[in-house]
N, C-alpha and C. Protein backbone atom coordinates (compact mmCIF):
# COMPACT_ATOMS: atom_id res chain seq x y z
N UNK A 1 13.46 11.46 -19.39
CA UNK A 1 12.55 11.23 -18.29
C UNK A 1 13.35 11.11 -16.99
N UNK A 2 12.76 11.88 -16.04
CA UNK A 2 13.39 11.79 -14.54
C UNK A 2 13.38 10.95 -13.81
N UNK A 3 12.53 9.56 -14.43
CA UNK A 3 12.62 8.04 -13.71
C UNK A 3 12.49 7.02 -14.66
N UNK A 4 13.18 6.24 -14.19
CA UNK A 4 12.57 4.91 -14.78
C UNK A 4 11.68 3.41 -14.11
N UNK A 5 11.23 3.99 -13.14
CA UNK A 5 10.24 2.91 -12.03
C UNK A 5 9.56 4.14 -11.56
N UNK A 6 8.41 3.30 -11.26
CA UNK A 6 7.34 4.21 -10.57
C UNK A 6 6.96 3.03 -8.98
N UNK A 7 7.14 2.93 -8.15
CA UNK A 7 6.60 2.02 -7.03
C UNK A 7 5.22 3.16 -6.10
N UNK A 8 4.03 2.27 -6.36
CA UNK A 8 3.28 2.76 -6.06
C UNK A 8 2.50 1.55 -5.03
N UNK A 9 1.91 2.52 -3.93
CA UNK A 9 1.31 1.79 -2.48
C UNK A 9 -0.27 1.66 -3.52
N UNK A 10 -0.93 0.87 -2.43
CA UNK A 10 -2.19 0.35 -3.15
C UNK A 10 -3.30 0.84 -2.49
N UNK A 11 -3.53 0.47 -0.96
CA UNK A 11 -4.64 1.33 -0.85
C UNK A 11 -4.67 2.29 -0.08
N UNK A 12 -5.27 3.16 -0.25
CA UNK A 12 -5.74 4.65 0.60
C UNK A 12 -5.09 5.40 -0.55
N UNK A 13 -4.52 4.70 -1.63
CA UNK A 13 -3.39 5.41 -2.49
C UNK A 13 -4.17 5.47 -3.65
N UNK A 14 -4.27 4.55 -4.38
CA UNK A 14 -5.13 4.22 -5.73
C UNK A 14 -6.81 4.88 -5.83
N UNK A 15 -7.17 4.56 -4.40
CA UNK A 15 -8.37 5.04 -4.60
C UNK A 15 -8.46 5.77 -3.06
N UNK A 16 -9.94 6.61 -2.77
CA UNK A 16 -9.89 7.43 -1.55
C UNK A 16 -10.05 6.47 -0.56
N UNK A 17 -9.65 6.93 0.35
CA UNK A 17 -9.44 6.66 2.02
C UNK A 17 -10.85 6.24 2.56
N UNK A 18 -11.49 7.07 2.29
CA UNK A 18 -13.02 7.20 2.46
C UNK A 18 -13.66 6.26 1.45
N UNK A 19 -13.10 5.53 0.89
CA UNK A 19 -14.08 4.75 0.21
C UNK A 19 -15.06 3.52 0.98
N UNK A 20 -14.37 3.49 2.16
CA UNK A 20 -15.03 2.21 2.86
C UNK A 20 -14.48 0.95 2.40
N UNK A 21 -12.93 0.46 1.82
CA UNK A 21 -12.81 -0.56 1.65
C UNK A 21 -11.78 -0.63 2.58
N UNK A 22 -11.22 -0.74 3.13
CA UNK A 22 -10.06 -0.18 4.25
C UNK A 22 -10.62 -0.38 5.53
N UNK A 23 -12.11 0.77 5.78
CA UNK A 23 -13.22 0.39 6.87
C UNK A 23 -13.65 -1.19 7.23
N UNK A 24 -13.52 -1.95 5.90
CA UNK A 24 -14.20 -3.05 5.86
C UNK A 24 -12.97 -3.87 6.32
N UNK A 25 -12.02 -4.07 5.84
CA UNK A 25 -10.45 -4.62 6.13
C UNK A 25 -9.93 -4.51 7.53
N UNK A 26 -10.22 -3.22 8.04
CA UNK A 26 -10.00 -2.87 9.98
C UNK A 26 -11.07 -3.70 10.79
N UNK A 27 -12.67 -3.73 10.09
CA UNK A 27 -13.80 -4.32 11.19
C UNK A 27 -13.48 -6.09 11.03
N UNK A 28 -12.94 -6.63 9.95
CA UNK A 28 -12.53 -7.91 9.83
C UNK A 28 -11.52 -8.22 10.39
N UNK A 29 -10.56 -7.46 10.35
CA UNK A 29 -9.35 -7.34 10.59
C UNK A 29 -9.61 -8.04 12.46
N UNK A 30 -10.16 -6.79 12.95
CA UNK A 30 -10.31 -6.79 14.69
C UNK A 30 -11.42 -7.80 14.81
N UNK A 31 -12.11 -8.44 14.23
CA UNK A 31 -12.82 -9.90 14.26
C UNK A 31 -12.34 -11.04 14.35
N UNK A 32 -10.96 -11.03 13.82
CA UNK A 32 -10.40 -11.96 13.68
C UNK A 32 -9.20 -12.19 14.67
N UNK A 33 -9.03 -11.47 15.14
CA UNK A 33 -8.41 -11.22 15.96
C UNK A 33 -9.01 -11.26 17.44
N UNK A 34 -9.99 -11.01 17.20
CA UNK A 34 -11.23 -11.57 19.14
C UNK A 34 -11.13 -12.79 18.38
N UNK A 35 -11.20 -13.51 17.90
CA UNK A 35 -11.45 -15.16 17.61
C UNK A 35 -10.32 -15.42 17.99
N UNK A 36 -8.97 -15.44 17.27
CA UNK A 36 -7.87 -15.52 17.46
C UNK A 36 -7.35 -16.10 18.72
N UNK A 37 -7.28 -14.87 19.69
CA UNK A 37 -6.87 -14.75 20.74
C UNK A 37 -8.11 -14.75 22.13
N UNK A 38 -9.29 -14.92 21.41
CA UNK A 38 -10.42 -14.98 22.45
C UNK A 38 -10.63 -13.82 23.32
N UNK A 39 -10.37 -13.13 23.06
CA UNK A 39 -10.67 -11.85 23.83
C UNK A 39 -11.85 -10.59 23.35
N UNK A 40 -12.48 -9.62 23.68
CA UNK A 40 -13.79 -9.13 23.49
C UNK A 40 -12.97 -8.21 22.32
N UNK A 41 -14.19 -8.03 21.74
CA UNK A 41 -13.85 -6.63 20.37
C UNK A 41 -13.43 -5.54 21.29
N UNK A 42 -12.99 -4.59 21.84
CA UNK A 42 -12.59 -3.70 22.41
C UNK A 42 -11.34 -3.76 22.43
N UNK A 43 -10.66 -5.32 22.73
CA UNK A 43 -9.65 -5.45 23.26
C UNK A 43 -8.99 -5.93 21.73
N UNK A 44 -9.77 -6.65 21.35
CA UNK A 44 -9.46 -6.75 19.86
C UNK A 44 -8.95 -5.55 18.86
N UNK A 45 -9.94 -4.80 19.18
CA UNK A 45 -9.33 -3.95 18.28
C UNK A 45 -7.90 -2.55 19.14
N UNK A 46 -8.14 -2.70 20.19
CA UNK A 46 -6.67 -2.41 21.09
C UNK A 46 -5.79 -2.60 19.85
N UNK A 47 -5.94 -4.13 20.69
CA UNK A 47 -4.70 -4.47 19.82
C UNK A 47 -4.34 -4.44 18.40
N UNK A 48 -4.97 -4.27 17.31
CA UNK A 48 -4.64 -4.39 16.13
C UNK A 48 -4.28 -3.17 15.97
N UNK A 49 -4.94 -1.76 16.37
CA UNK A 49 -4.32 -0.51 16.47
C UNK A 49 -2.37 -0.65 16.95
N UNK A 50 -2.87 -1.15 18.14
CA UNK A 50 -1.15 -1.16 18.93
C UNK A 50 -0.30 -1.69 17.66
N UNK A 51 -0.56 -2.91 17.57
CA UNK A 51 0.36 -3.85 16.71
C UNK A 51 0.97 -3.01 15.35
N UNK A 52 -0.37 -2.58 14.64
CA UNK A 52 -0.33 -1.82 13.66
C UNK A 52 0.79 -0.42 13.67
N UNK A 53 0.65 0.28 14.97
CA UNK A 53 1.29 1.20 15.30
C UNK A 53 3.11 0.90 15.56
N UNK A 54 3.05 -0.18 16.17
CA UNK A 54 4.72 -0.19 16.42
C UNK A 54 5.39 -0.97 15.18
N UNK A 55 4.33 -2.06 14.91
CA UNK A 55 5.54 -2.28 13.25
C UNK A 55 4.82 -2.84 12.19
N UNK A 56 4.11 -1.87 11.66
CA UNK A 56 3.73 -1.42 10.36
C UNK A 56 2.28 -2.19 9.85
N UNK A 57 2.29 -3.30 10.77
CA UNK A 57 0.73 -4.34 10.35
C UNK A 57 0.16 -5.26 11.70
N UNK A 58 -1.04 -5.13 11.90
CA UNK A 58 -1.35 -5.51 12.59
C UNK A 58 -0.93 -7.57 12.49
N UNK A 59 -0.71 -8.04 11.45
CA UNK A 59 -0.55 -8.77 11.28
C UNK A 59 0.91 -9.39 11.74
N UNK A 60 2.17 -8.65 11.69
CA UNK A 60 3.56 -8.52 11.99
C UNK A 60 3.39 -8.10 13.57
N UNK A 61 2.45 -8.29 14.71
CA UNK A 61 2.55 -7.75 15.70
C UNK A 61 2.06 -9.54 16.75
N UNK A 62 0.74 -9.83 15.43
CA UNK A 62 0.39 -11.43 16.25
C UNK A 62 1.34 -12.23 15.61
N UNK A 63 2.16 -11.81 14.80
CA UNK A 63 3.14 -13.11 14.35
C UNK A 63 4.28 -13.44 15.76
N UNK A 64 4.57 -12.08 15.76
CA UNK A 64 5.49 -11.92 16.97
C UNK A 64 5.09 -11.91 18.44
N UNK A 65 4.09 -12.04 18.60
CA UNK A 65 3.42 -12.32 20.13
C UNK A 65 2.76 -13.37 20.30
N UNK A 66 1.91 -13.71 19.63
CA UNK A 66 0.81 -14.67 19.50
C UNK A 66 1.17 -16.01 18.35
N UNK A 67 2.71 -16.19 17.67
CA UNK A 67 2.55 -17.30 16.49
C UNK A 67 1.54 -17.35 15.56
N UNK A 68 0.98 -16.38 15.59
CA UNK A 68 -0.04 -16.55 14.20
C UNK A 68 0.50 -17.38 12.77
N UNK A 69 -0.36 -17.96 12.45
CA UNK A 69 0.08 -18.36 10.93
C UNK A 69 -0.74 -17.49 10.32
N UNK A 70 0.49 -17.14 8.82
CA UNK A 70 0.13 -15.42 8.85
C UNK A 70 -1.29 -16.10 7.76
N UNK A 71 -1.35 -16.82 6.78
CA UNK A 71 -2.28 -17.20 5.22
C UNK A 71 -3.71 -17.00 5.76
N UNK A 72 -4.10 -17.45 6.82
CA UNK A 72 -5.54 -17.06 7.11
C UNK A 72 -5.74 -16.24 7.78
N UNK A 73 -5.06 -15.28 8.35
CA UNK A 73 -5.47 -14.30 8.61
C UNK A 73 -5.72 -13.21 7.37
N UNK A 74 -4.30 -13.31 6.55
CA UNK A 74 -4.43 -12.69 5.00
C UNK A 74 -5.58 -12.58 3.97
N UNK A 75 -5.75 -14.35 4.24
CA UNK A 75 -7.07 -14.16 3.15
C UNK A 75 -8.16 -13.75 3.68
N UNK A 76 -8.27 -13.89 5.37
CA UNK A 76 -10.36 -13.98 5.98
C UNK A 76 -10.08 -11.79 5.99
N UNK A 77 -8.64 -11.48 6.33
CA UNK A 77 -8.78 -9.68 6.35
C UNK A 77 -9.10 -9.12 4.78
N UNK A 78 -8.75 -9.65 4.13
CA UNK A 78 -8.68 -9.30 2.51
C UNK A 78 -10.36 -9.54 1.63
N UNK A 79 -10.99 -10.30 2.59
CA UNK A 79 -12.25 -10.84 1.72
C UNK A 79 -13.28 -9.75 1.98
N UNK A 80 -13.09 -8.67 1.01
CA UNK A 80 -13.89 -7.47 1.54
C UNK A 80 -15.01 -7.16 0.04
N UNK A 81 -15.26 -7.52 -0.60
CA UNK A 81 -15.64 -7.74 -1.91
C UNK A 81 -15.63 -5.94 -2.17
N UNK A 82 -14.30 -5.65 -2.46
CA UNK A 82 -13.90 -4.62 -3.04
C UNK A 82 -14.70 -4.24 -4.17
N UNK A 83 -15.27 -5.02 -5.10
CA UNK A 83 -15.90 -4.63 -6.26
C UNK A 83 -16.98 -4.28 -5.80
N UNK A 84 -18.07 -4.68 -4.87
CA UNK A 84 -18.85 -3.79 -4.73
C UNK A 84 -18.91 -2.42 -3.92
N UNK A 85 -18.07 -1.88 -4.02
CA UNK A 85 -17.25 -0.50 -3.50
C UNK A 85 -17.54 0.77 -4.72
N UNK A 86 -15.81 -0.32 -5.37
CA UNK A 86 -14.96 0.15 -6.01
C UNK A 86 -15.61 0.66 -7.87
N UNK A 87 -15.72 0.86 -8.60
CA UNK A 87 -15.69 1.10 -10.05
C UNK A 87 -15.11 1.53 -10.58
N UNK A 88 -14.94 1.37 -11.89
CA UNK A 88 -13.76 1.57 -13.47
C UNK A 88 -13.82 2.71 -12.90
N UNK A 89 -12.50 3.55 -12.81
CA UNK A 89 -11.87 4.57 -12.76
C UNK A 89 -11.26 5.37 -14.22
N UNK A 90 -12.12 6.44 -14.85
CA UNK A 90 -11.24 6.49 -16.23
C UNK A 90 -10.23 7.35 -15.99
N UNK A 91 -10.56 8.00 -14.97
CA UNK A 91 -9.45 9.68 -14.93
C UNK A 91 -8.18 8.80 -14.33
N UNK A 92 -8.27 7.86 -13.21
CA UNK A 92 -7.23 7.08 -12.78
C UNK A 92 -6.50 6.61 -14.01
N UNK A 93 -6.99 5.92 -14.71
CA UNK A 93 -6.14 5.04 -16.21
C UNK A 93 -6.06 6.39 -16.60
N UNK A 94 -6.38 7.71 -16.94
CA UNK A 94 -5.97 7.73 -17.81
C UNK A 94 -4.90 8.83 -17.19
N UNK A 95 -4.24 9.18 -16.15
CA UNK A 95 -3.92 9.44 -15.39
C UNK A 95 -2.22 8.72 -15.54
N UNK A 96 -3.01 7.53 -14.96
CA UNK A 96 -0.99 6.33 -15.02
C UNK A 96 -0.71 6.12 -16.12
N UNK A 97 -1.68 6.60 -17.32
CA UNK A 97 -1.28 6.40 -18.69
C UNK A 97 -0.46 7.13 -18.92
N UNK A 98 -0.63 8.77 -18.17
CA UNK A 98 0.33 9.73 -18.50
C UNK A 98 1.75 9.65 -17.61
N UNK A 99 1.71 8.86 -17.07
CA UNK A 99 2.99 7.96 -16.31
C UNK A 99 3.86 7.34 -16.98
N UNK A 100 4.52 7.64 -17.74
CA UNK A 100 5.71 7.24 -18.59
C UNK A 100 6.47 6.09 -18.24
N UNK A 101 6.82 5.57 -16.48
CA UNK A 101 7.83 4.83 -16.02
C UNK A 101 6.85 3.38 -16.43
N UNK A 102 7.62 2.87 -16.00
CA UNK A 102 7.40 0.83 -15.45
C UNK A 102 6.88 1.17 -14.41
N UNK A 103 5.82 0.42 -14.11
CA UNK A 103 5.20 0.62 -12.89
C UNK A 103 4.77 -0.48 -12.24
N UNK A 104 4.73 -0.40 -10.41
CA UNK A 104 4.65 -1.80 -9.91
C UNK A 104 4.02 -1.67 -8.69
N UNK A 105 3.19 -2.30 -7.97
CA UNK A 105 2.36 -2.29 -7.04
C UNK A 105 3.76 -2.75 -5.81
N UNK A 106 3.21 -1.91 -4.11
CA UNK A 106 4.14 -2.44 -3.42
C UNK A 106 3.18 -2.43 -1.97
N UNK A 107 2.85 -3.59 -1.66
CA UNK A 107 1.79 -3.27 -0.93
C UNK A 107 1.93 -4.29 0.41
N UNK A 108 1.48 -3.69 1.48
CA UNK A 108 1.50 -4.66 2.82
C UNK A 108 0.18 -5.62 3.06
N UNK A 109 -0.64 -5.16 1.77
CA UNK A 109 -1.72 -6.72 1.52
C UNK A 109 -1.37 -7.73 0.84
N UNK A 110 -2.17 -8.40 0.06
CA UNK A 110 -1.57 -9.37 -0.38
C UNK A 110 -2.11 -9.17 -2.29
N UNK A 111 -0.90 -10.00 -2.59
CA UNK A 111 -1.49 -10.05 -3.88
C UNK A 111 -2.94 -10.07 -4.83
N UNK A 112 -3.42 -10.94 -3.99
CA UNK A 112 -5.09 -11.27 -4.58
C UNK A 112 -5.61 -10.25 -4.08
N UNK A 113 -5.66 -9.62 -3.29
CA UNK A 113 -6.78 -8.68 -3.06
C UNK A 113 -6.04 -7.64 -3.72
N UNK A 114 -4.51 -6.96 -4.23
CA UNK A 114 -4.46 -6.11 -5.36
C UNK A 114 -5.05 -6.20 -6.25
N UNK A 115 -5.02 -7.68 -7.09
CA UNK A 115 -5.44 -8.00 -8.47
C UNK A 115 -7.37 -7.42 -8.51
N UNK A 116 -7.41 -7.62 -7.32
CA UNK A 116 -9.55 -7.54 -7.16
C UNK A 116 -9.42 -5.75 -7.29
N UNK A 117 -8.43 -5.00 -6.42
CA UNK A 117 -8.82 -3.24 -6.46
C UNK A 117 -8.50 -3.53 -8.32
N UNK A 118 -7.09 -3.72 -8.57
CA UNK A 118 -6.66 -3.15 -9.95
C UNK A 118 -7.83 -3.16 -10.64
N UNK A 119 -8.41 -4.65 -10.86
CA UNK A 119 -9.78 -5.05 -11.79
C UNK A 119 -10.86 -4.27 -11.89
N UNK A 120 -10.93 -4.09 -10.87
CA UNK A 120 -12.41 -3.13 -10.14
C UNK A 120 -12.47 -1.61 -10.83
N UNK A 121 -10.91 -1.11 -10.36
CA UNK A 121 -10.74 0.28 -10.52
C UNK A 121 -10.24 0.36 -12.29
N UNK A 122 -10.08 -0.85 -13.15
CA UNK A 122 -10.13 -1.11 -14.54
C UNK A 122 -8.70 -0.64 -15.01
N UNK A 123 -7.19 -0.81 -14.01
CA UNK A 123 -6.12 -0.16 -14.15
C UNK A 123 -4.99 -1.65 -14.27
N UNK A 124 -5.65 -2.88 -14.45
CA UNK A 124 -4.69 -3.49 -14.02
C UNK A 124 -3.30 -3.87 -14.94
N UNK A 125 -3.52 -2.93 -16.27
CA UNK A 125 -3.09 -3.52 -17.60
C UNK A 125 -1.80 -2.24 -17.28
N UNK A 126 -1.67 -1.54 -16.35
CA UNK A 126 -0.58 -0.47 -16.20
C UNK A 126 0.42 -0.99 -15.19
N UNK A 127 0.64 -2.25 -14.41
CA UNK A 127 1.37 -2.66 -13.56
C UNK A 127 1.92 -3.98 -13.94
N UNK A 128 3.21 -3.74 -14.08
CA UNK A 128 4.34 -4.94 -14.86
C UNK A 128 4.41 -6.26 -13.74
N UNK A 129 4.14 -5.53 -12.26
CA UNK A 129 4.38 -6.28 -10.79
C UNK A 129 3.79 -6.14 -10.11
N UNK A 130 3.37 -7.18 -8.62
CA UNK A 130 2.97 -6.97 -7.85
C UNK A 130 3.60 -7.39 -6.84
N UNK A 131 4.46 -6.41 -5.68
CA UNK A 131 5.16 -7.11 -4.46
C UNK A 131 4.16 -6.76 -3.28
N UNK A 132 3.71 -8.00 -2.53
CA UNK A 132 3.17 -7.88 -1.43
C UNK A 132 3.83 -8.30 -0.41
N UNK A 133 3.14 -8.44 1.03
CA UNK A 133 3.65 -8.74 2.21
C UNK A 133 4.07 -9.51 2.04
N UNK A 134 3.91 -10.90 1.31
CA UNK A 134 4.88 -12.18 1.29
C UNK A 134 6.56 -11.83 0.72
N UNK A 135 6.90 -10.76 0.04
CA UNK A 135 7.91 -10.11 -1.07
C UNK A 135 9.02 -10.76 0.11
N UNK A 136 9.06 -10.48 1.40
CA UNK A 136 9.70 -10.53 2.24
C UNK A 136 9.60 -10.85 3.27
N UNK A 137 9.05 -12.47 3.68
CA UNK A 137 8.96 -13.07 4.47
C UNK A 137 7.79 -12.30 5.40
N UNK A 138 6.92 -11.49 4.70
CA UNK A 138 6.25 -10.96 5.59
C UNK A 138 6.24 -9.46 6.46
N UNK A 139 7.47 -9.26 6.21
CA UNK A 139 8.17 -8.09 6.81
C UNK A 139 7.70 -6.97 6.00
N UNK A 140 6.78 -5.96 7.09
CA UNK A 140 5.82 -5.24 6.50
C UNK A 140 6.66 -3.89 5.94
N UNK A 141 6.26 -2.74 5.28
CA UNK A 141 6.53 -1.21 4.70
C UNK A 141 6.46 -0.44 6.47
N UNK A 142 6.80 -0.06 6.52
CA UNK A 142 7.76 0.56 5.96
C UNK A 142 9.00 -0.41 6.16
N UNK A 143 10.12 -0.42 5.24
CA UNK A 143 11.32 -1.25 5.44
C UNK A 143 12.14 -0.62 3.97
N UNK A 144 13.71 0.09 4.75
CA UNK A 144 14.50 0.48 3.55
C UNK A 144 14.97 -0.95 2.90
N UNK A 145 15.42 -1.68 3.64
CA UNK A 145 15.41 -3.47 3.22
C UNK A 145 14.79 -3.99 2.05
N UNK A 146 13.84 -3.79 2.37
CA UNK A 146 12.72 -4.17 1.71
C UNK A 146 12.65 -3.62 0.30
N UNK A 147 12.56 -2.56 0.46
CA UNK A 147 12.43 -1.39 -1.09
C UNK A 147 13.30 -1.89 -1.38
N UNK A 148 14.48 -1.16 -1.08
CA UNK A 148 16.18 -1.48 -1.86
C UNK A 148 16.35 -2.95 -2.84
N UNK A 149 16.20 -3.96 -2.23
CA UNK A 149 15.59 -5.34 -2.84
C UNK A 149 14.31 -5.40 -3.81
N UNK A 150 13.82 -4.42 -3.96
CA UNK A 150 12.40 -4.55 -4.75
C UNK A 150 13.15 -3.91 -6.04
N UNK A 151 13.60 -2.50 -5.49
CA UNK A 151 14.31 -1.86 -7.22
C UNK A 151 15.65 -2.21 -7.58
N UNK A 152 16.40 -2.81 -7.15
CA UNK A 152 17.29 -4.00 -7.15
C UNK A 152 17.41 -4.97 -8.58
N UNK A 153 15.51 -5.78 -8.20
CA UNK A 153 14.74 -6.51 -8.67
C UNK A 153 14.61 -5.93 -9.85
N UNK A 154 14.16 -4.53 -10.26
CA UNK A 154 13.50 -4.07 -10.87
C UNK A 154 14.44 -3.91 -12.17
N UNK A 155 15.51 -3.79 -11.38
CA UNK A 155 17.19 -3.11 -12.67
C UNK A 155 16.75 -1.69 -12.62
N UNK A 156 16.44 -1.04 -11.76
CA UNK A 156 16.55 0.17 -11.39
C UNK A 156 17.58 0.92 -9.70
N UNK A 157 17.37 1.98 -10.04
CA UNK A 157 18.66 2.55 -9.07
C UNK A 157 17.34 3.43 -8.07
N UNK A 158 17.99 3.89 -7.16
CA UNK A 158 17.06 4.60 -6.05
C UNK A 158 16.90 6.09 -6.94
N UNK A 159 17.57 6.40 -7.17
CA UNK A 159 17.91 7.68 -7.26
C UNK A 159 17.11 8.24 -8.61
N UNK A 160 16.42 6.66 -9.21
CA UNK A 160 15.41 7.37 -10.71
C UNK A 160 14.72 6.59 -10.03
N UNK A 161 13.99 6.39 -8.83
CA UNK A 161 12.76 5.77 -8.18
C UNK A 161 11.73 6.48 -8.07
N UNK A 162 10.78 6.45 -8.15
CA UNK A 162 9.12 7.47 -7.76
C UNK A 162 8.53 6.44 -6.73
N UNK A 163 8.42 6.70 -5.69
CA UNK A 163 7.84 6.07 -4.51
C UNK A 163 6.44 6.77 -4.28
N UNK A 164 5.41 6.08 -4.20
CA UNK A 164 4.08 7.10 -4.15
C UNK A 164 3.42 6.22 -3.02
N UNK A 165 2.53 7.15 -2.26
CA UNK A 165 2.29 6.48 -1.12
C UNK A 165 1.72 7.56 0.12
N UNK A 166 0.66 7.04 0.26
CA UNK A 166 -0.45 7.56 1.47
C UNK A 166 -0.06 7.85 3.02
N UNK A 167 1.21 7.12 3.45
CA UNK A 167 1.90 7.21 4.62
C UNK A 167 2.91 7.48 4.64
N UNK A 168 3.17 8.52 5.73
CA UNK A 168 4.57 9.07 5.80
C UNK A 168 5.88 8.27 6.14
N UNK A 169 5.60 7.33 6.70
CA UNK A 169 6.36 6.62 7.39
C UNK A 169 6.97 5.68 6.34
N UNK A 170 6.46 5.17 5.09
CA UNK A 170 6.39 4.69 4.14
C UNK A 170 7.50 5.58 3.18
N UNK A 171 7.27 6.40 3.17
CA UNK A 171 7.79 7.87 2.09
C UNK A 171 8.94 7.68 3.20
N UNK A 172 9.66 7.87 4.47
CA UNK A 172 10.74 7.78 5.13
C UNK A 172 11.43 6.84 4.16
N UNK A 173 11.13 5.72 4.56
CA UNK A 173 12.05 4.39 4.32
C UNK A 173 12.55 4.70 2.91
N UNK A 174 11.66 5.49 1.79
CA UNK A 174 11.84 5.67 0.50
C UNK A 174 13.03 6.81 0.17
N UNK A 175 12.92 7.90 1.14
CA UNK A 175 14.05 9.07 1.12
C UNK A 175 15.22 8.59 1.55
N UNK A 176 15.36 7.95 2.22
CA UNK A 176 16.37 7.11 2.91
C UNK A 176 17.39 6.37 2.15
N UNK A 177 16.83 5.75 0.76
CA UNK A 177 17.50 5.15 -0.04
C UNK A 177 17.91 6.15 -0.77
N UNK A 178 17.26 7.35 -0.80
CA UNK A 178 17.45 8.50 -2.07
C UNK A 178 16.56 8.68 -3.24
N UNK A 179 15.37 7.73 -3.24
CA UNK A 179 14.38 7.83 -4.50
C UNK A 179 13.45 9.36 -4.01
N UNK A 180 13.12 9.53 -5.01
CA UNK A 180 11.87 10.47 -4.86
C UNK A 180 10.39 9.97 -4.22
N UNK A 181 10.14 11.17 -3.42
CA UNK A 181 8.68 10.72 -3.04
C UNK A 181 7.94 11.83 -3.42
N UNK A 182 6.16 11.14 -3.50
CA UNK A 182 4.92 11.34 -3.14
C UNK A 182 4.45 11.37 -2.56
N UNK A 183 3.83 12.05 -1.55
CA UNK A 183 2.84 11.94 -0.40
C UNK A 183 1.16 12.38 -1.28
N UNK A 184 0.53 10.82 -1.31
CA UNK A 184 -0.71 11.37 -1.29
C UNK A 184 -1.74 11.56 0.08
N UNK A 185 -1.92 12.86 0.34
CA UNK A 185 -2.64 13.23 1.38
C UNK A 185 -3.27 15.05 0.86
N UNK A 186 -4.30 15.20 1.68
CA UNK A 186 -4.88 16.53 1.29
C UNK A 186 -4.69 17.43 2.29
N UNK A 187 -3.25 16.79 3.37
CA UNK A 187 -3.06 18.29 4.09
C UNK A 187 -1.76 17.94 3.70
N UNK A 188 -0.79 19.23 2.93
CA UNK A 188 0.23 19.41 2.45
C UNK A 188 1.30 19.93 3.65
N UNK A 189 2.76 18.77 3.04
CA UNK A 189 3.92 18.59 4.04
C UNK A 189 4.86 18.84 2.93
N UNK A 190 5.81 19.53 3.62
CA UNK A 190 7.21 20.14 2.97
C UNK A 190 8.13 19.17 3.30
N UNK A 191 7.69 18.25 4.03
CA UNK A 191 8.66 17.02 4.13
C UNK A 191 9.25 16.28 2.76
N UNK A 192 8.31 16.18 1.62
CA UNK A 192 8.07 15.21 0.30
C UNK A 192 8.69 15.64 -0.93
N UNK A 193 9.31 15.03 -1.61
CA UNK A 193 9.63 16.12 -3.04
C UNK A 193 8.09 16.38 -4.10
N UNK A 194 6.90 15.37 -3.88
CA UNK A 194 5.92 16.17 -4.07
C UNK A 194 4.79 15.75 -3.26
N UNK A 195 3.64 16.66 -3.19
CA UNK A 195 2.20 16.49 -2.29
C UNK A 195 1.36 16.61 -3.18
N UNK A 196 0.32 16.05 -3.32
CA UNK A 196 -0.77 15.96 -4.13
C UNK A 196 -1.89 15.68 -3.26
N UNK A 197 -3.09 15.87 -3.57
CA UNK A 197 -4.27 15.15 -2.49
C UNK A 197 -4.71 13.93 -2.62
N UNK A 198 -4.87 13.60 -4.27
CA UNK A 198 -4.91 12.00 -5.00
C UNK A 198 -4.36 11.96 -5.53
N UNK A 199 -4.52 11.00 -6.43
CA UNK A 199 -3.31 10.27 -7.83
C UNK A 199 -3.73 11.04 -8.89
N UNK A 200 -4.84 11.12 -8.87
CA UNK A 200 -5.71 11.80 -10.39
C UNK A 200 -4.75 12.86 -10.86
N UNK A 201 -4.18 13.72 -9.66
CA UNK A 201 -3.24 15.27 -9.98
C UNK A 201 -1.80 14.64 -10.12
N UNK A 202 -1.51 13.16 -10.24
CA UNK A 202 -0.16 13.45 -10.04
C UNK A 202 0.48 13.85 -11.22
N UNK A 203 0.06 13.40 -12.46
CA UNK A 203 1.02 14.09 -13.86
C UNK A 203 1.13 15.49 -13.84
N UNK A 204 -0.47 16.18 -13.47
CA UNK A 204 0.00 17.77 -14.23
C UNK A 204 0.69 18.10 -12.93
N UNK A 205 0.89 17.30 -11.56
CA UNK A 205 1.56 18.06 -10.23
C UNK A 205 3.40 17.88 -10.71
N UNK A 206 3.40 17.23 -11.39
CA UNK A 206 5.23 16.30 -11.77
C UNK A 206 5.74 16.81 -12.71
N UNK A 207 4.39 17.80 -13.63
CA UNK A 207 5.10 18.54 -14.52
C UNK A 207 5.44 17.27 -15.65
N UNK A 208 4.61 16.44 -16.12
CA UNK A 208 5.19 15.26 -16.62
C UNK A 208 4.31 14.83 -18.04
């Protein structure tokens, strides 16, 4: 086998983009943030775009401007009741079933709201780990730091890594160390060692 870890991103990744749980996570997200800082939704959501844009979470942007304490913002953005979204996924399971490696969630949410998609989407019995934003003081993905310390953790090497993941910027930090990437997206880049549109294609795309 050509790896022995699989590090896989959680959402926009596991399930579609378009599902509306993500939608629900951005309109809370920029709610909490006009409370926060008292300023109108417009400006609210400015900013969580901006923040989001220069380093990696809107959350890592009021830590550093505003002192946020990060736990309630985590839990009131995360309370999106994913399950009524989301449902048992069989082609997904049966999908990471055909995934041979150790496999581990690596995500810039937080733990509890992984454990609610995994449950939902009926996959959670395929992930040995879960590293979230706390993994590292908070310090959001993209970060070669960050990874390197995760498969470290893992007793794995970069170089038999599978990095899978919805953002490019994400997939950087991952080439960087030398693991292999995934780009899941449905407009195809020669940047990636592979492209897929979802997860569902990634075995027969890996040849695996």
């Amino acid at each position: 086998m050509p790896f022995d870890l699989a590090v896989i991103d959680l959402d926009n990744t596991l399930y579609a983009a378009d599902s509306g749980v993500f939608a629900r996570m951005d309109k809370r997200m920029t709610a909490f943030v006009a409370r926060e800082l008292g300023v109108e939704r417009e400006e609210a959501d400015r900013l969580r775009v901006k923040y989001w844009k220069e380093y990696g979470t809107t959350l890592r942007g009021m830590m550093l401007h505003h002192d946020m304490e990060p736990e309630a913002f985590l839990h009131d953005v995360h309370d999106v009741d994913a399950h009524q979204i989301l449902t048992v996924d069989y082609a997904l399971d049966d999908a990471l079933s055909r995934l041979p490696y150790h496999k581990v969630i690596h995500t810039n949410g937080i733990r509890e709201h992984a454990e609610r998609i995994l449950a939902a989407l009926g996959i959670a019995h395929h992930f040995q780990r879960i590293y979230d934003i706390r993994f590292n003081h908070y310090i959001p993905k993209p970060s070669s730091e960050t990874l390197a310390r995760l498969i470290s953790l893992e007793g794995a090497l970069p170089a038999r890594t599978l990095v899978v993941d919805d953002m490019a910027d994400n997939l950087q930090a991952a080439r960087e160390l030398g693991c292999k990437t995934v780009h899941i997206c449905h407009e195809a880049s020669g940047e990636w060692d592979y492209h897929i549109p979802t997860f569902h294609h990634l075995p027969d795309s890996l040849g695996i």
